[in-house]
Protein backbone atom coordinates (compact mmCIF):
# COMPACT_ATOMS: atom_id res chain seq x y z
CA UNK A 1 12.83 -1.66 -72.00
CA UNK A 2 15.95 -1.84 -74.28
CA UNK A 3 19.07 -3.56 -73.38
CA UNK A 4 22.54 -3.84 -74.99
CA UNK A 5 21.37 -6.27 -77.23
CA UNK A 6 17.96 -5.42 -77.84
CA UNK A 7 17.70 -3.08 -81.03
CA UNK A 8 15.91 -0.15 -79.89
CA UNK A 9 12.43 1.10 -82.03
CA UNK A 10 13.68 4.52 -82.10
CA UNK A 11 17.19 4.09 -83.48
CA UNK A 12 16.49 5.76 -86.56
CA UNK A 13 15.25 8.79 -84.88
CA UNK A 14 17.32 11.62 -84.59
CA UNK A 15 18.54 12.22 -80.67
CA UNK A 16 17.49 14.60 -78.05
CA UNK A 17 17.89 15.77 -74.43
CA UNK A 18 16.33 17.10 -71.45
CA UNK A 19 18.04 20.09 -70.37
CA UNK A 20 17.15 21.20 -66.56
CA UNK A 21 18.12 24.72 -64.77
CA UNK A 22 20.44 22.84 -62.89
CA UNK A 23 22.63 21.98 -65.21
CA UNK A 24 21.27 17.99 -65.12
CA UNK A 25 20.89 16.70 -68.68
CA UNK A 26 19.54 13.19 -70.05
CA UNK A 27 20.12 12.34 -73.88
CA UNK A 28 17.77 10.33 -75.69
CA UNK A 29 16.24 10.20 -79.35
CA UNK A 30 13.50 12.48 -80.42
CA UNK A 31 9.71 11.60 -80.04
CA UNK A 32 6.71 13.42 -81.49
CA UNK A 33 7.12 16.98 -83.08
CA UNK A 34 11.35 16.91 -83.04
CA UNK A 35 11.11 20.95 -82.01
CA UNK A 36 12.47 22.47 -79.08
CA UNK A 37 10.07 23.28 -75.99
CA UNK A 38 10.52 24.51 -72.36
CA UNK A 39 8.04 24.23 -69.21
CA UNK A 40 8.25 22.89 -65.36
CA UNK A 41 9.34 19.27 -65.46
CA UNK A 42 7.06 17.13 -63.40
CA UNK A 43 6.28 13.05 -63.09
CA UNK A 44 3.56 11.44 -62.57
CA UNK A 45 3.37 7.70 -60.73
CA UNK A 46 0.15 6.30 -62.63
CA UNK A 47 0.53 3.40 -64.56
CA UNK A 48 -1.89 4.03 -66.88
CA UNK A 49 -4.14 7.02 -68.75
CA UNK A 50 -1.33 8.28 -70.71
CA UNK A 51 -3.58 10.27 -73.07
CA UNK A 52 -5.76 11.19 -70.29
CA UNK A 53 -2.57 13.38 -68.61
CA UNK A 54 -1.45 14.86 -72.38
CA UNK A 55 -4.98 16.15 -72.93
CA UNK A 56 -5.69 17.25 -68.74
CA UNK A 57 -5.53 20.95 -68.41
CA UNK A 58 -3.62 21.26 -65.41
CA UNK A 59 -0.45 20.37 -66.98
CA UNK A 60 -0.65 23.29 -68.93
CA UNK A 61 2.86 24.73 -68.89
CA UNK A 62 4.64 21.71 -67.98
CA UNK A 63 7.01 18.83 -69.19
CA UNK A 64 5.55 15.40 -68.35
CA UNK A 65 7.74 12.86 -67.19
CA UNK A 66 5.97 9.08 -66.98
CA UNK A 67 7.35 7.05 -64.27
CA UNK A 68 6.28 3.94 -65.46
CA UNK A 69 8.37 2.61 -68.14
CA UNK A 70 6.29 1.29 -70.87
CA UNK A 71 4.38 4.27 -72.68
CA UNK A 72 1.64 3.80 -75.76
CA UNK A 73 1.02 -0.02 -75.27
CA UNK A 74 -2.91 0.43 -75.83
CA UNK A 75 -2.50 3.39 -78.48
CA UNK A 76 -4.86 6.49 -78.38
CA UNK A 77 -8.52 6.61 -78.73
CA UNK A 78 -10.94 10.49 -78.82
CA UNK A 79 -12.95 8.87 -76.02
CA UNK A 80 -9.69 8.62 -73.67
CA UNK A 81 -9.30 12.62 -74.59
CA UNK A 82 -10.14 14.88 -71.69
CA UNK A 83 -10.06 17.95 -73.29
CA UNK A 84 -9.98 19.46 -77.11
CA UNK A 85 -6.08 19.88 -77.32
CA UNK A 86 -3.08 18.17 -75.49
CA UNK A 87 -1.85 20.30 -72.69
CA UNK A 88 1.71 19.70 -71.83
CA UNK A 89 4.49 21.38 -73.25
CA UNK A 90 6.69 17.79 -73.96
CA UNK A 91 6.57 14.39 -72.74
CA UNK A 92 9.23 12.28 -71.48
CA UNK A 93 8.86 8.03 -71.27
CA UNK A 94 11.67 5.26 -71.08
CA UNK A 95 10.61 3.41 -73.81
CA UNK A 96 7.47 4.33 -76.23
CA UNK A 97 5.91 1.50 -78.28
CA UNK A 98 4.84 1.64 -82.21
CA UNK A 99 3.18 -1.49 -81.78
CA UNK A 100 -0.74 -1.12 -79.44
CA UNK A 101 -2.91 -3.30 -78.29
CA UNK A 102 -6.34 -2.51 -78.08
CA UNK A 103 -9.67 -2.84 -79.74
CA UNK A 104 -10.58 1.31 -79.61
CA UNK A 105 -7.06 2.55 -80.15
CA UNK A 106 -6.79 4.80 -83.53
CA UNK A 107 -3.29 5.87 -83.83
CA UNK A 108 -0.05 5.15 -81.99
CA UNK A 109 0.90 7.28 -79.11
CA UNK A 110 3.89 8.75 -81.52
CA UNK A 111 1.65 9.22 -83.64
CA UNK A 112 -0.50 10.86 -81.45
CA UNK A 113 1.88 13.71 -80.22
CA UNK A 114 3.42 14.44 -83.71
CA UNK A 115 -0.08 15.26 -84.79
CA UNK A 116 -0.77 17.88 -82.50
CA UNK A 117 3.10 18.72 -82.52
CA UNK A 118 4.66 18.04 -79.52
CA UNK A 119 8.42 17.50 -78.47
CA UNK A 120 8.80 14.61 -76.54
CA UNK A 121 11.91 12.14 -75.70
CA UNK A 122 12.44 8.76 -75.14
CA UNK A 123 15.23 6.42 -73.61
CA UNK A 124 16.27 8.41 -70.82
CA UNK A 125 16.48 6.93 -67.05
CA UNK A 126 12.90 8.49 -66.17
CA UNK A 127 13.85 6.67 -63.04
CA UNK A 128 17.06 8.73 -62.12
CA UNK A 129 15.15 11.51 -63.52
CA UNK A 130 12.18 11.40 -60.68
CA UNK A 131 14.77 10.48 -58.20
CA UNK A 132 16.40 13.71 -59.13
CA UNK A 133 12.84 15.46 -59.20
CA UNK A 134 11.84 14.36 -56.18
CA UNK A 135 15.13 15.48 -54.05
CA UNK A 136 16.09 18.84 -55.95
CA UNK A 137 12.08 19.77 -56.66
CA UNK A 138 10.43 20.63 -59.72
CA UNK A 139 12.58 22.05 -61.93
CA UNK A 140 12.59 24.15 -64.96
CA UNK A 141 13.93 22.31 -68.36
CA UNK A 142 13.92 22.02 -72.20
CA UNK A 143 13.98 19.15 -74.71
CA UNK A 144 16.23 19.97 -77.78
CA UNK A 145 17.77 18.06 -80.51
CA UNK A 146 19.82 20.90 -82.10
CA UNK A 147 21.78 22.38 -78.85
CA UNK A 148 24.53 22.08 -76.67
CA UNK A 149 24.05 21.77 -72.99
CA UNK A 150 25.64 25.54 -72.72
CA UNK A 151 23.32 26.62 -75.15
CA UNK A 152 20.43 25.36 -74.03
CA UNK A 153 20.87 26.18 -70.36
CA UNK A 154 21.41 29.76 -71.97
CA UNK A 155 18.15 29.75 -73.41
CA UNK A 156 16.44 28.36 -70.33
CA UNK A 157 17.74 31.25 -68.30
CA UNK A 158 15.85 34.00 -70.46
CA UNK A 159 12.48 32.00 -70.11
CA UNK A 160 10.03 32.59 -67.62
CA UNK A 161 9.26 30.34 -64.76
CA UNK A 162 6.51 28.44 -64.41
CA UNK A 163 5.13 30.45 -61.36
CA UNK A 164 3.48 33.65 -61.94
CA UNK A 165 2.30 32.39 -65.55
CA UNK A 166 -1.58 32.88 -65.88
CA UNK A 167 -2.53 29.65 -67.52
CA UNK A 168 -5.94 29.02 -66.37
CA UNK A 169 -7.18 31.86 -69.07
CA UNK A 170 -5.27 29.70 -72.11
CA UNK A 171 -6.96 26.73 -71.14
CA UNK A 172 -10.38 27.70 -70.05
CA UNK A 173 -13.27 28.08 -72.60
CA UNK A 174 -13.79 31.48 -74.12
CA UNK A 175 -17.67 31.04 -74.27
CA UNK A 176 -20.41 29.61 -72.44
CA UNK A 177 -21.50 25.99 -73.89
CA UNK A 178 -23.76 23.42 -72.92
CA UNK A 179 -22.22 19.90 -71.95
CA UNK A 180 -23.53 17.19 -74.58
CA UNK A 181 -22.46 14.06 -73.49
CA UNK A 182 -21.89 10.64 -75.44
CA UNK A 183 -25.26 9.52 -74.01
CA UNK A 184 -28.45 10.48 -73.54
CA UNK A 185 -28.97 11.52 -69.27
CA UNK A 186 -31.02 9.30 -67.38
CA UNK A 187 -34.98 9.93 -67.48
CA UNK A 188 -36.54 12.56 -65.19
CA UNK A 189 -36.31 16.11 -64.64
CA UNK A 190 -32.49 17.65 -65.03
CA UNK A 191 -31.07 19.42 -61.97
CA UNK A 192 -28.98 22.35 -63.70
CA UNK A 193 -25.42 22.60 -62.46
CA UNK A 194 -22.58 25.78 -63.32
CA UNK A 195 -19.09 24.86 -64.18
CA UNK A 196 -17.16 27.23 -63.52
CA UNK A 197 -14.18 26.04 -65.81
CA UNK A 198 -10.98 27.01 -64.83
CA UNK A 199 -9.04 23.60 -66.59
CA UNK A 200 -12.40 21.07 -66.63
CA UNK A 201 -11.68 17.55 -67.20
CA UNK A 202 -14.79 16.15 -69.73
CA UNK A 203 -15.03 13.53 -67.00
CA UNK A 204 -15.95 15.66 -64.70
CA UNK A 205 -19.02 16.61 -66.37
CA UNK A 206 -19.55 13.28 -67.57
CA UNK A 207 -20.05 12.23 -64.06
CA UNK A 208 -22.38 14.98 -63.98
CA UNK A 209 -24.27 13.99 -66.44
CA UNK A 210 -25.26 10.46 -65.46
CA UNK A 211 -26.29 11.49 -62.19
CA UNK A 212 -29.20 13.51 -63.94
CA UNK A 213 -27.49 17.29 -64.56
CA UNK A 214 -28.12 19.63 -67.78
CA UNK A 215 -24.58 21.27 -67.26
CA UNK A 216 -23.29 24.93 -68.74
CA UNK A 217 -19.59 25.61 -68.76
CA UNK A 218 -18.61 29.31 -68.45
CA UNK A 219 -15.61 31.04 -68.62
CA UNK A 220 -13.07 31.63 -65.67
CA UNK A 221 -13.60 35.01 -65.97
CA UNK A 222 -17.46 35.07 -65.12
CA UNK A 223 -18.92 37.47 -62.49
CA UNK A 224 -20.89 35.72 -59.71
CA UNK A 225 -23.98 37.83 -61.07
CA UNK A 226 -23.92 36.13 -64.41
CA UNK A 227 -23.47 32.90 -63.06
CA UNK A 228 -26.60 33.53 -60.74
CA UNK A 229 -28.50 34.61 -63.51
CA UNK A 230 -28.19 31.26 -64.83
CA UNK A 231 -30.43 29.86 -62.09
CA UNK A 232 -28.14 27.07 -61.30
CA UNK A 233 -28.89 24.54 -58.75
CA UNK A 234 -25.18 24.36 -57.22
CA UNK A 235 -22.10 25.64 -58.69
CA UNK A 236 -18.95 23.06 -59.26
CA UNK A 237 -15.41 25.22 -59.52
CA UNK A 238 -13.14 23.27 -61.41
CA UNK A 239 -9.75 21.68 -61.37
CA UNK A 240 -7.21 24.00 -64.08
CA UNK A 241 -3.60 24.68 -63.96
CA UNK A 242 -0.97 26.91 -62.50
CA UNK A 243 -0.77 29.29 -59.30
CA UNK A 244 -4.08 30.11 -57.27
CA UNK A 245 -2.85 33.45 -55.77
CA UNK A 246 -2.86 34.95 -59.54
CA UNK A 247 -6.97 33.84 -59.29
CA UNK A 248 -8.22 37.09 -57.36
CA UNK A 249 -11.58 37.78 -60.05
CA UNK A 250 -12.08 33.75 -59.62
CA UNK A 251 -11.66 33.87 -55.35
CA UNK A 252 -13.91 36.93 -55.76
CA UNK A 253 -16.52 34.95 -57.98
CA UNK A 254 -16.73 32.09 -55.48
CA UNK A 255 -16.56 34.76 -52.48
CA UNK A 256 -19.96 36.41 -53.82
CA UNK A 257 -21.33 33.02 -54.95
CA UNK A 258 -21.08 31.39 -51.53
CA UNK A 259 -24.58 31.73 -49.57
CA UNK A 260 -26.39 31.98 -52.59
CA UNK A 261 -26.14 28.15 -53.91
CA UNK A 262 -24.07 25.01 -53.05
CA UNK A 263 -20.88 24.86 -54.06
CA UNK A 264 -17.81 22.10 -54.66
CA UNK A 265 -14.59 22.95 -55.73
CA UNK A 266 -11.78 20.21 -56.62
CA UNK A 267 -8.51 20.66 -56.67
CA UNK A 268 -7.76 24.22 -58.08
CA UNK A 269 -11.11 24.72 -57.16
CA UNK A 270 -10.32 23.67 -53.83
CA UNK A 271 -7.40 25.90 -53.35
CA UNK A 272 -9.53 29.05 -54.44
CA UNK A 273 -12.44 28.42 -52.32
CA UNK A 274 -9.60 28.01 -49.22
CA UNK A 275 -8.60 31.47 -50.28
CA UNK A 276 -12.03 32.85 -49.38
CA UNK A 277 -11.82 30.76 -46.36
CA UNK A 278 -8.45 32.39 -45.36
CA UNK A 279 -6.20 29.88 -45.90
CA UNK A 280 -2.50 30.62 -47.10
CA UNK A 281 -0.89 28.96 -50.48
CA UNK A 282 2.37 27.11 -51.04
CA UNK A 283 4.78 25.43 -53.44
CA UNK A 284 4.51 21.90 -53.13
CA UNK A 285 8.46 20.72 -53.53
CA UNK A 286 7.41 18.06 -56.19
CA UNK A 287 4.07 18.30 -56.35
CA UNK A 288 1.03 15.15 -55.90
CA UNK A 289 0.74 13.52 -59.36
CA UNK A 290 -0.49 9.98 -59.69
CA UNK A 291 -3.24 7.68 -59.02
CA UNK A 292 -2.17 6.40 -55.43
CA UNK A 293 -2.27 8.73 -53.22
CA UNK A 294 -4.19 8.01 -49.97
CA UNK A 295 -6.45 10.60 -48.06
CA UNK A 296 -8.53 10.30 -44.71
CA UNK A 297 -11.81 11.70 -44.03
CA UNK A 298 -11.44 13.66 -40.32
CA UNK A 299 -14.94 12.84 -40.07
CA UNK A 300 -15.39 8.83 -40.83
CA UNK A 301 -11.85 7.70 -40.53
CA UNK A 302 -12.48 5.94 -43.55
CA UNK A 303 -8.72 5.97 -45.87
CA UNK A 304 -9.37 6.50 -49.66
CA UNK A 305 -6.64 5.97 -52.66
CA UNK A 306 -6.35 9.15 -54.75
CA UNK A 307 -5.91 10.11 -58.35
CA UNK A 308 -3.91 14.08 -57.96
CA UNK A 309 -2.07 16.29 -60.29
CA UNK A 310 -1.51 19.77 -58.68
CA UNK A 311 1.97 21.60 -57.37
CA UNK A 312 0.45 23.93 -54.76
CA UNK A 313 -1.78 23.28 -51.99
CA UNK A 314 -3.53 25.30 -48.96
CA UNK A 315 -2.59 25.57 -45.30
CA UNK A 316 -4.98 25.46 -42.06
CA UNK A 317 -5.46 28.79 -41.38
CA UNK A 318 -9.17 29.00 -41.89
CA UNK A 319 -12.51 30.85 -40.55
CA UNK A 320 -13.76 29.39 -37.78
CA UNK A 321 -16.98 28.37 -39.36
CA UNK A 322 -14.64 25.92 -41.61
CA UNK A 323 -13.08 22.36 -40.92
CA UNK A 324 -10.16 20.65 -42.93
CA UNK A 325 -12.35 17.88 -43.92
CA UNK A 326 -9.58 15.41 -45.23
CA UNK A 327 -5.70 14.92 -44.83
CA UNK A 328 -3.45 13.41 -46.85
CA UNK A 329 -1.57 10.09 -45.04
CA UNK A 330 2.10 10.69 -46.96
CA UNK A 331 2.19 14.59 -45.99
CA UNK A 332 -0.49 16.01 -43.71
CA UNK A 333 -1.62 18.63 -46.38
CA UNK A 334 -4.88 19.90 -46.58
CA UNK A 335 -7.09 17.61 -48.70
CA UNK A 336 -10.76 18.64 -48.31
CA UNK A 337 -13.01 21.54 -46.53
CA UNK A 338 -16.31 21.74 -45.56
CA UNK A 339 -18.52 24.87 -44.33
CA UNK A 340 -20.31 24.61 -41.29
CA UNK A 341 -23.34 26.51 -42.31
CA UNK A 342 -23.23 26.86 -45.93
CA UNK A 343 -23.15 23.90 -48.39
CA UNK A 344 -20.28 23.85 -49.58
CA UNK A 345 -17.12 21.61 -49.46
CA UNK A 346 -14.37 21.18 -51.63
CA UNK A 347 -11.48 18.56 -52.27
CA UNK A 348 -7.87 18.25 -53.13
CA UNK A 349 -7.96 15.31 -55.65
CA UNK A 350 -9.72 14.01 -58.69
CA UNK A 351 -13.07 12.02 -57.51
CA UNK A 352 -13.62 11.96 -61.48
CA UNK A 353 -10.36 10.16 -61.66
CA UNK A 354 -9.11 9.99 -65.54
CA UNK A 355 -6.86 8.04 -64.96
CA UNK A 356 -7.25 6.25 -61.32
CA UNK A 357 -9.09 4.83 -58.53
CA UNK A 358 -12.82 5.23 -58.10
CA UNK A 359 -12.88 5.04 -54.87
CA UNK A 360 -14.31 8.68 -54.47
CA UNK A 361 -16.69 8.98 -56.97
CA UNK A 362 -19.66 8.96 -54.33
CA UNK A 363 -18.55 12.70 -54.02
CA UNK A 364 -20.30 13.43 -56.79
CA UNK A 365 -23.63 12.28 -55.51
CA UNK A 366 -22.87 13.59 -52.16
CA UNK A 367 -22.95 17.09 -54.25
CA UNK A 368 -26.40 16.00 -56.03
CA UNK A 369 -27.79 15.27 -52.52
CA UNK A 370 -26.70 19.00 -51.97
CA UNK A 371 -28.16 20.44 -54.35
CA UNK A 372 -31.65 18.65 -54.60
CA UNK A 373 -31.63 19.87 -50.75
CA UNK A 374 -31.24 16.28 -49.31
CA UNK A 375 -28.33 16.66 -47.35
C-alpha cells in the first residue's frame, strides 16, 4: 500500500474514478483497458484467486471490487482460468503490483486485464468503498477517466440495471462439448454425468472428472428430453450469473428432469431447483462473496467454511416432501435442500471452491454415491 512518501507504481498512468448511482465517487489512476464500463459494483472478501473471480461466470455484469489490498502478487497463469473469457465488467484493487512472484505465473495481472480489455482502477479506499457497499447495498456504478462526476452519473442513469438482465445465455456455451480435462480420468468404467451449464466453473467438472465421470456440457437452453436422451447417470445444474426468476425454460428443464435421474444443483443451480420446490427469490442487500463464509448441515450439526459469490438467494417456503438441508451461521438464509424421495439435493456455495476452502468437496462424491445408486 502507498503512503505519502512511497512513489506509487501507477503514477504515470492516467487517472480514473468509480462513479456510483448515488452520487459516491472514488478517484484513482487507470488500470487495464483505460475505457469506460458500467455494471453492479460488488466485493468480494477472499484473499486470494484473483484470476479465478475475473474469469468466474457469475460475475457476469458486474464491477469487482477486491477487499484485500494487495492484487497480482503471484501474476496470472491459463491453469488458474475458470472459464474461456474474463467475466466482469471492471475491477477495482487498492494497490496492483507489476512485480509477481510465482513459478507458473505468465503475465502480470495488468497485463492480464489490458489483454482481454478491461477497465479497471486502482488506489481507491476499497475499504471505505465495501463499508459503503455493505450499508447502502449493491449499487450501480461506472469507471471513467474522461468524465465529470455530473456526466457520468448522467450516463449511469440511461443504463440498465443489473436486475432483469439475462446473462446466463451470454455466458453459457452455445453447443454441446465434451469435458477434456488436463489429465487422463482414473482407470475403470466412466459414470456419464450432464452439465447443465448455466455459468460452469472448469473446476467444477474437474472435480468431476477425477472422481471417474465422462462429462457433456449443454446449453442452458436444453429441453429435459434432450438431456435424457443423453443417457446420463445424474444431472449437475450449474452455478451462472444474474436473476433466477428470468430462468423459467431452465426451472422447467429441472422440473421435467426430476424423477427421472439424480440431480445437484449449486448455487444458481440451487436457486432454480428451489423454484420447482416452491420456494420464493430475493435480493440479497450485498450479496455472499468470499471464501469464509460458514454453513451448518441441519442434519449432522457439523459447521463448514464456504467459498460464495451470488446476490440472490431462496426462502423456506417449500413442498412438503423437501427439507432446507443447510443454513448459513451470519444470516439464516437458505444454504442447501434435499428431496425426501427423489435424489436430489442442491447447495448454496461453491464445494469446487476456485478460490477457497475445501472443506466441502466430499459433496461431490456424495453425488457419485448417488448416482452409482449407493446412497
Amino acid at each position: 500500500m502507498t503512503t505519502d512518501d512511497t512513489p506509487s507504481l501507477f503514477t504515470h498512468r492516467p487517472p480514473a474514478r468509480l462513479v456510483l448511482a448515488d452520487g459516491r465517487y472514488f478517484d484513482g489512476v487507470s488500470i487495464g483497458k483505460a475505457a469506460r464500463t458500467t455494471g453492479e459494483v460488488v466485493f468480494t472478501t477472499s484473499m486470494t484467486g484473483y484470476q479465478e473471480a475475473l474469469t468466474d461466470p457469475s460475475y457476469r455484469g458486474q464491477i469487482l471490487t477486491m477487499t484485500y489490498p494487495i492484487q497480482g502478487n503471484y501474476g496470472t497463469s491459463a491453469r488458474s482460468a475458470e472459464s474461456n473469457h474474463l467475466q466482469v465488467r471492471g475491477f477495482v484493487v487498492r494497490e496492483l503490483t507489476d512485480l509477481p512472484s510465482h513459478w507458473q505465473s505468465s503475465s502480470t495481472l495488468n497485463h492480464y486485464l489490458e489483454h482481454h480489455q478491461i477497465p479497471g482502477i486502482a488506489e481507491i479506499d476499497t475499504r471505505a468503498l465495501t463499508r459503503h457497499l455493505r450499508s447502502r447495498g449493491v449499487i450501480m456504478g461506472t469507471i471513467t477517466h474522461d468524465e465529470t462526476v455530473d456526466e457520468a452519473l448522467t450516463r449511469l442513469q440511461n443504463e440498465p440495471n443489473y436486475e432483469g438482465q439475462d446473462y446466463v445465455s451470454n455466458v453459457s456455451t452455445p453447443n454441446r462439448y465434451q469435458f477434456n480435462a488436463d489429465n487422463p480420468a482414473p482407470s475403470g468404467d466412466q459414470i456419464h454425468v450432464v452439465v447443465l451449464d448455466l455459468g460452469v466453473k472448469r473446476n467444477i467438472m474437474r472435480l468431476l472428472h477425477q472422481r471417474g465421470c465422462r462429462i457433456t456440457a449443454v446449453p442452458h437452453d436444453t429441453h429435459a428430453e434432450e438431456i435424457m436422451a443423453l443417457k446420463p447417470a445424474g444431472v449437475l445444474i450449474s452455478p451462472g450469473p444474474g436473476d433466477p426468476t428470468l430462468l423459467d425454460n431452465v426451472v422447467d428443464t429441472a422440473r421435467e428432469l426430476i424423477g427421472q435421474t439424480p440431480i445437484m444443483g449449486i448455487c444458481l443451480g440451487h436457486q432454480v431447483v428451489g423454484r420447482v420446490f416452491g420456494a420464493g427469490v430475493y435480493k440479497l442487500k450485498f450479496g455472499h462473496r468470499g471464501a469464509n463464509h460458514p454453513i451448518r448441515d441441519e442434519i449432522t450439526g457439523r459447521v463448514f467454511v464456504t467459498s460464495q459469490n451470488h446476490g440472490f438467494a431462496i426462502d423456506d417456503h417449500l413442498d412438503s416432501d423437501v427439507t432446507v438441508s443447510q443454513i448459513h451461521l451470519n444470516d439464516g438464509t437458505v444454504e442447501g435442500l434435499q428431496h425426501s424421495k427423489e435424489p436430489v439435493f442442491t447447495i448454496q456455495y461453491h464445494s469446487e471452491a476456485s478460490p477457497g476452502p475445501n472443506d466441502t468437496e466430499f459433496l461431490f462424491d456424495r453425488f457419485m454415491a448417488t448416482v452409482r445408486g449407493d446412497a
